[in-house]
N, C-alpha and C. Protein backbone atom coordinates (compact mmCIF):
# COMPACT_ATOMS: atom_id res chain seq x y z
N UNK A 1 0.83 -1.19 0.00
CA UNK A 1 0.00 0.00 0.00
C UNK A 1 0.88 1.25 0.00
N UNK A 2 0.32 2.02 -0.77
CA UNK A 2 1.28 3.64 -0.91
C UNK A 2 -0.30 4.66 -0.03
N UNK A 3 0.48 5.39 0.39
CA UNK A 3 -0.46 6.46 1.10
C UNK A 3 0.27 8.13 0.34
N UNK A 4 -0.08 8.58 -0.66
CA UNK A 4 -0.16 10.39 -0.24
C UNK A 4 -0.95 10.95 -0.98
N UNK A 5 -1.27 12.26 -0.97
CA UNK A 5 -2.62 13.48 -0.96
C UNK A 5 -3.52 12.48 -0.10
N UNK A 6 -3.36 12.21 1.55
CA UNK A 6 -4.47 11.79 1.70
C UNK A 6 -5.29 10.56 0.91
N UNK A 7 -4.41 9.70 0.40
CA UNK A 7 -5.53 8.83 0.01
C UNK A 7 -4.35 7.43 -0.10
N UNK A 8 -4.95 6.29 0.16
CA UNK A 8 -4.41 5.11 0.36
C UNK A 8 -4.51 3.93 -0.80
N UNK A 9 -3.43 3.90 -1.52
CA UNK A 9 -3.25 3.43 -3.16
C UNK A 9 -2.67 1.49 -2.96
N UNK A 10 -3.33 0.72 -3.55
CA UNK A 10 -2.54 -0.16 -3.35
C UNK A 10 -1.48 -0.69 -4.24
N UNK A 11 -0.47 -2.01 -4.40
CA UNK A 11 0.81 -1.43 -4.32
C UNK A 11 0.52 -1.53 -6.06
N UNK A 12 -0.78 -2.23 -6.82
CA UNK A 12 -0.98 -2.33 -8.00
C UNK A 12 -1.56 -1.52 -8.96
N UNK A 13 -1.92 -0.29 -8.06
CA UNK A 13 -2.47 1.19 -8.81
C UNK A 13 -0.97 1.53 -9.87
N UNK A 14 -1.55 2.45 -11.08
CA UNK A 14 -0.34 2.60 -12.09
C UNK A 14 -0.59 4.42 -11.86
N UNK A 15 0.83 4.86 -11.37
CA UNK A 15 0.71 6.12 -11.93
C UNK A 15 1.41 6.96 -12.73
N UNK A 16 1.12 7.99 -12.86
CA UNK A 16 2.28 9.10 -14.06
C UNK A 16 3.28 9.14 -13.37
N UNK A 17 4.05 8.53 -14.61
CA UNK A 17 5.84 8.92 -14.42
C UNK A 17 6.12 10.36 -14.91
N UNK A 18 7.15 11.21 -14.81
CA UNK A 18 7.40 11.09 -13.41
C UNK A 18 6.66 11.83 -12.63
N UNK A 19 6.81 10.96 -11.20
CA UNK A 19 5.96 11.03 -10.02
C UNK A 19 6.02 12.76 -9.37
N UNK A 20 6.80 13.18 -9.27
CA UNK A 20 7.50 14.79 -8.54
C UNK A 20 6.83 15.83 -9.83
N UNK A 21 6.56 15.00 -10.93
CA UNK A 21 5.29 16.01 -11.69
C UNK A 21 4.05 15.86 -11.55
N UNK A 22 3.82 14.45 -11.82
CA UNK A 22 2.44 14.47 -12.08
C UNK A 22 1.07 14.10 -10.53
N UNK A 23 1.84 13.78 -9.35
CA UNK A 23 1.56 12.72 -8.36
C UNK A 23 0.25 14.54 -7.49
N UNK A 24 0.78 15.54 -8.26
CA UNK A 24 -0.18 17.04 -7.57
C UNK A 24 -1.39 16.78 -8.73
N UNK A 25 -1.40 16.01 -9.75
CA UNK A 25 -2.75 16.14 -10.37
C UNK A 25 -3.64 15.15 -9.82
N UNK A 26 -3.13 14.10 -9.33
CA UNK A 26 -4.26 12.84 -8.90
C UNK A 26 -5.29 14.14 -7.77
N UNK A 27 -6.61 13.38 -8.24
CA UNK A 27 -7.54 14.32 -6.99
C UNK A 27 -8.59 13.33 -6.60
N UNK A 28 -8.45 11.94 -6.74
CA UNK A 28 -8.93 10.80 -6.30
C UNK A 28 -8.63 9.50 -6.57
N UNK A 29 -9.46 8.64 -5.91
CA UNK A 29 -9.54 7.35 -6.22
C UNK A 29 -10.76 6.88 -6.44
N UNK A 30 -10.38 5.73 -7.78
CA UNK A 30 -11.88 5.41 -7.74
C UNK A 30 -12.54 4.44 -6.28
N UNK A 31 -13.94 4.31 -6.07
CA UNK A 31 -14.10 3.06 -5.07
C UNK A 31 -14.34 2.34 -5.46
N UNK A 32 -14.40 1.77 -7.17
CA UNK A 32 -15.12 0.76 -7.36
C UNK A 32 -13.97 -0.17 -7.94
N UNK A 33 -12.93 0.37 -8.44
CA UNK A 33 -11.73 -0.28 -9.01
C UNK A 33 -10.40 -0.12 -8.49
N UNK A 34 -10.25 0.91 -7.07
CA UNK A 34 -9.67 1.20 -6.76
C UNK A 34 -8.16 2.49 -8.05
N UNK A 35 -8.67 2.84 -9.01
CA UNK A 35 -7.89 3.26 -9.75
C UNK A 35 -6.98 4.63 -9.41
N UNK A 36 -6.65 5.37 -9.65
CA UNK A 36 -6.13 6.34 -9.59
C UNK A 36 -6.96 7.47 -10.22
N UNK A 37 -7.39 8.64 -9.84
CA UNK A 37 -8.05 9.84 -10.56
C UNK A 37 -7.50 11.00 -11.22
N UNK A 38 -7.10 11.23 -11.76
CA UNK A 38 -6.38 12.41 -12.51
C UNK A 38 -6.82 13.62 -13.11
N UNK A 39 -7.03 14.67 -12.81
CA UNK A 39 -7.35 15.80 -12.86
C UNK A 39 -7.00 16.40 -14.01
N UNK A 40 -7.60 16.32 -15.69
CA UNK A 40 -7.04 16.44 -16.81
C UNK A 40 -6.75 18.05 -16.88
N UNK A 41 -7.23 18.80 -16.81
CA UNK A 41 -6.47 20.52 -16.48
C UNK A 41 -5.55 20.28 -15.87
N UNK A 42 -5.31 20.12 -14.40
CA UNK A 42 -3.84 20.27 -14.02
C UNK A 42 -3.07 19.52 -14.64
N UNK A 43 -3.27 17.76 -14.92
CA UNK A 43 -2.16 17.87 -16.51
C UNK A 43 -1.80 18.14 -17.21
N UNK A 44 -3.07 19.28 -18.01
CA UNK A 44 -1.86 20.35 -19.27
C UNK A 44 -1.67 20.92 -18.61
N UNK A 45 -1.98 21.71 -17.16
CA UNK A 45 -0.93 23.07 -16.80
C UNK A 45 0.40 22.33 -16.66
N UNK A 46 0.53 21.46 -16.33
CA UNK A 46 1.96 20.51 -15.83
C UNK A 46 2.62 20.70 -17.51
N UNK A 47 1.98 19.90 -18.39
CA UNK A 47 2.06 19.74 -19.71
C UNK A 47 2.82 21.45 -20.33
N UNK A 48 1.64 22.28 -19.51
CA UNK A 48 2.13 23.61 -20.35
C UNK A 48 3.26 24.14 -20.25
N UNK A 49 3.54 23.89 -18.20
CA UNK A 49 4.94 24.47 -18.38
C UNK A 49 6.72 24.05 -18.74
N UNK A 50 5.75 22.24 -18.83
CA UNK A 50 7.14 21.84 -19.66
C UNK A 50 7.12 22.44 -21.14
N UNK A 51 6.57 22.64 -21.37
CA UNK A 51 6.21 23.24 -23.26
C UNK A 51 6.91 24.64 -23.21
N UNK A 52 6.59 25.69 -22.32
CA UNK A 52 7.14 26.62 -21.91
C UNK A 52 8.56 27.03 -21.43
N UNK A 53 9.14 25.88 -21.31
CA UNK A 53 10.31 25.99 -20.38
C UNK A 53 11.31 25.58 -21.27
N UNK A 54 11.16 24.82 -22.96
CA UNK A 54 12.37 25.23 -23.55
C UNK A 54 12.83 26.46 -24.08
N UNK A 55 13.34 26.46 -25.23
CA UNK A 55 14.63 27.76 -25.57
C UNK A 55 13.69 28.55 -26.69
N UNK A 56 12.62 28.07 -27.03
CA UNK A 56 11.92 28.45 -28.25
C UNK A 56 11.16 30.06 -27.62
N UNK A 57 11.70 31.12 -28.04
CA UNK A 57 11.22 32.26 -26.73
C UNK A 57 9.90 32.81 -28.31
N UNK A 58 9.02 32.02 -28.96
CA UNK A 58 7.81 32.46 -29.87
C UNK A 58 6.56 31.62 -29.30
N UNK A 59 6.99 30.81 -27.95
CA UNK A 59 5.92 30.00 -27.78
C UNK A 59 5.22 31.05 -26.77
N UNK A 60 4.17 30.59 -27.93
CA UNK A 60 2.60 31.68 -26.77
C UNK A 60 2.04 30.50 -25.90
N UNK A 61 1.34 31.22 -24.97
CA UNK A 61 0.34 30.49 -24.32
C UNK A 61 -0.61 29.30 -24.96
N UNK A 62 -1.07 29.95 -25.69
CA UNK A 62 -1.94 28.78 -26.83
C UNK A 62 -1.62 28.19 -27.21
N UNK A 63 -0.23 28.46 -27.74
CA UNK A 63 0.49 27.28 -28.65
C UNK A 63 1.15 26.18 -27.47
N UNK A 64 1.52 26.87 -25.99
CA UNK A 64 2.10 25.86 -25.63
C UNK A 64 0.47 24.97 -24.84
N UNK A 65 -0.68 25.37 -24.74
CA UNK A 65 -1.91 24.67 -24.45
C UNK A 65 -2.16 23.69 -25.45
N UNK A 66 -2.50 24.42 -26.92
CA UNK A 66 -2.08 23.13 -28.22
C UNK A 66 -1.33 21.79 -27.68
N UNK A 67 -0.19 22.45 -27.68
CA UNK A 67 0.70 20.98 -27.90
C UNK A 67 0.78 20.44 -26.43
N UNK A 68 0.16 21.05 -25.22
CA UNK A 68 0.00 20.57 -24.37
C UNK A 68 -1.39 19.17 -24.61
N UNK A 69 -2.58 19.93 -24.42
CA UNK A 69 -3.86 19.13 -24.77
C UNK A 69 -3.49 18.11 -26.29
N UNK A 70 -2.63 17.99 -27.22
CA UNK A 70 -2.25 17.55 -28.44
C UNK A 70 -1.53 16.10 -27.37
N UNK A 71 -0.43 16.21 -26.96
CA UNK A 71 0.28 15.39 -26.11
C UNK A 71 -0.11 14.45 -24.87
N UNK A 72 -1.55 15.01 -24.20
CA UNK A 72 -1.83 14.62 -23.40
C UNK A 72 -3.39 13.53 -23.92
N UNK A 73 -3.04 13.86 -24.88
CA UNK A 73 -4.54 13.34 -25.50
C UNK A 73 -3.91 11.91 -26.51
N UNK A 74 -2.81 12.18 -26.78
CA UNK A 74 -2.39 11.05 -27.48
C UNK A 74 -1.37 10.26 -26.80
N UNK A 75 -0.75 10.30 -25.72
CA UNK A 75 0.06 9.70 -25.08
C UNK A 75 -0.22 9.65 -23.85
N UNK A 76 -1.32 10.41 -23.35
CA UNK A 76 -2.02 9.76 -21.49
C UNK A 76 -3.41 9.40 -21.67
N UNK A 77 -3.99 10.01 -22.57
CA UNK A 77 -5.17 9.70 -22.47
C UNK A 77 -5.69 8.83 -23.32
N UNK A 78 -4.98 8.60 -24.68
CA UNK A 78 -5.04 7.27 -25.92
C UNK A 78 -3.88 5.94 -25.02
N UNK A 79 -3.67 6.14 -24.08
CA UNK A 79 -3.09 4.74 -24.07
C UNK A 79 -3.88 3.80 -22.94
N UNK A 80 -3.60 2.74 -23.22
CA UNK A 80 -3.98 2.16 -22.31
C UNK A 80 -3.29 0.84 -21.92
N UNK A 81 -2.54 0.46 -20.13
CA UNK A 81 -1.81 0.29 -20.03
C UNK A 81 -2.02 -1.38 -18.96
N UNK A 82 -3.02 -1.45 -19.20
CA UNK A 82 -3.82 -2.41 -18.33
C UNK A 82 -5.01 -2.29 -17.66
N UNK A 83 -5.71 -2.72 -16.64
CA UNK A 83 -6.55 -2.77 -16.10
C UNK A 83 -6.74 -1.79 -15.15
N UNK A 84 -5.68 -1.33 -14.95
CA UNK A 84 -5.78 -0.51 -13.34
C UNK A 84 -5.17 1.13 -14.16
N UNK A 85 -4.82 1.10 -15.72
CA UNK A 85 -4.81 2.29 -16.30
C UNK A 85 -5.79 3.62 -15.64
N UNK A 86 -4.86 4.60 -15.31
CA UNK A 86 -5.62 5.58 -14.44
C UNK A 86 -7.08 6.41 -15.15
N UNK A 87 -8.04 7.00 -14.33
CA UNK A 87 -8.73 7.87 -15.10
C UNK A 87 -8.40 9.05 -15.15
N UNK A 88 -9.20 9.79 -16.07
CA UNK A 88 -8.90 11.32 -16.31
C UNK A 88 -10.18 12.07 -16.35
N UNK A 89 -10.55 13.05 -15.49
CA UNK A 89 -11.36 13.78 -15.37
C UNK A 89 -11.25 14.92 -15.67
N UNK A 90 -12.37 16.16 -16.27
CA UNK A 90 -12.34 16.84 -16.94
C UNK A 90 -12.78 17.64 -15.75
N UNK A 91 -12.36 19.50 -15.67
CA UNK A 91 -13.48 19.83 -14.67
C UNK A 91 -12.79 20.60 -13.25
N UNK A 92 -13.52 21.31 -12.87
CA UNK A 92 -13.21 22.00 -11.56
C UNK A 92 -12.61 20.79 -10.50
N UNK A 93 -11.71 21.14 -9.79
CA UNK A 93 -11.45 20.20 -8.79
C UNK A 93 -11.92 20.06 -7.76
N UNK A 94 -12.11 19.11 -7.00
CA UNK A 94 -12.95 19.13 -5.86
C UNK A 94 -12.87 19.30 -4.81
């Protein structure tokens, strides 16, 4: 069993690598599958400011949201990684 934000994961939950980025978007668990919940906004803000943070000094906001929501839609949210593959929720946090 893993325990943090308050919530108690067991040791077969799958989450976003890496963990020291993505482990502030989880904002639940499921109760019925025990899965992991993921907060799809705070993944592109995560998303945005890696997009932001190379050398390219023409990236706007939008463009780095684009290729944020572009990236997160085809490589977290199109994959699927087994059974215990996390969810993603859309939406104000709770």
């Amino acid at each position: 069993m893993e325990e943090f934000n308050g919530l108690i994961f067991d040791e077969d939950v799958l989450l976003l690598e890496p963990r020291e980025r993505y482990d502030s978007c989880v904002i639940g668990k499921c109760a019925q599958t025990g899965k992991a919940v993921y907060s799809a906004d705070k993944i592109i803000s995560v998303l945005m400011e890696d997009m932001g943070s190379g050398e390219d000094e023409e990236m706007t906001e939008d463009n780095a949201y684009n290729m944020a929501l572009e990236y997160f839609d085809f490589n977290i949210l199109g994959s699927y990684v087994g059974e215990m593959t996390p969810l993603y929720v859309w939406g104000p946090a709770i």
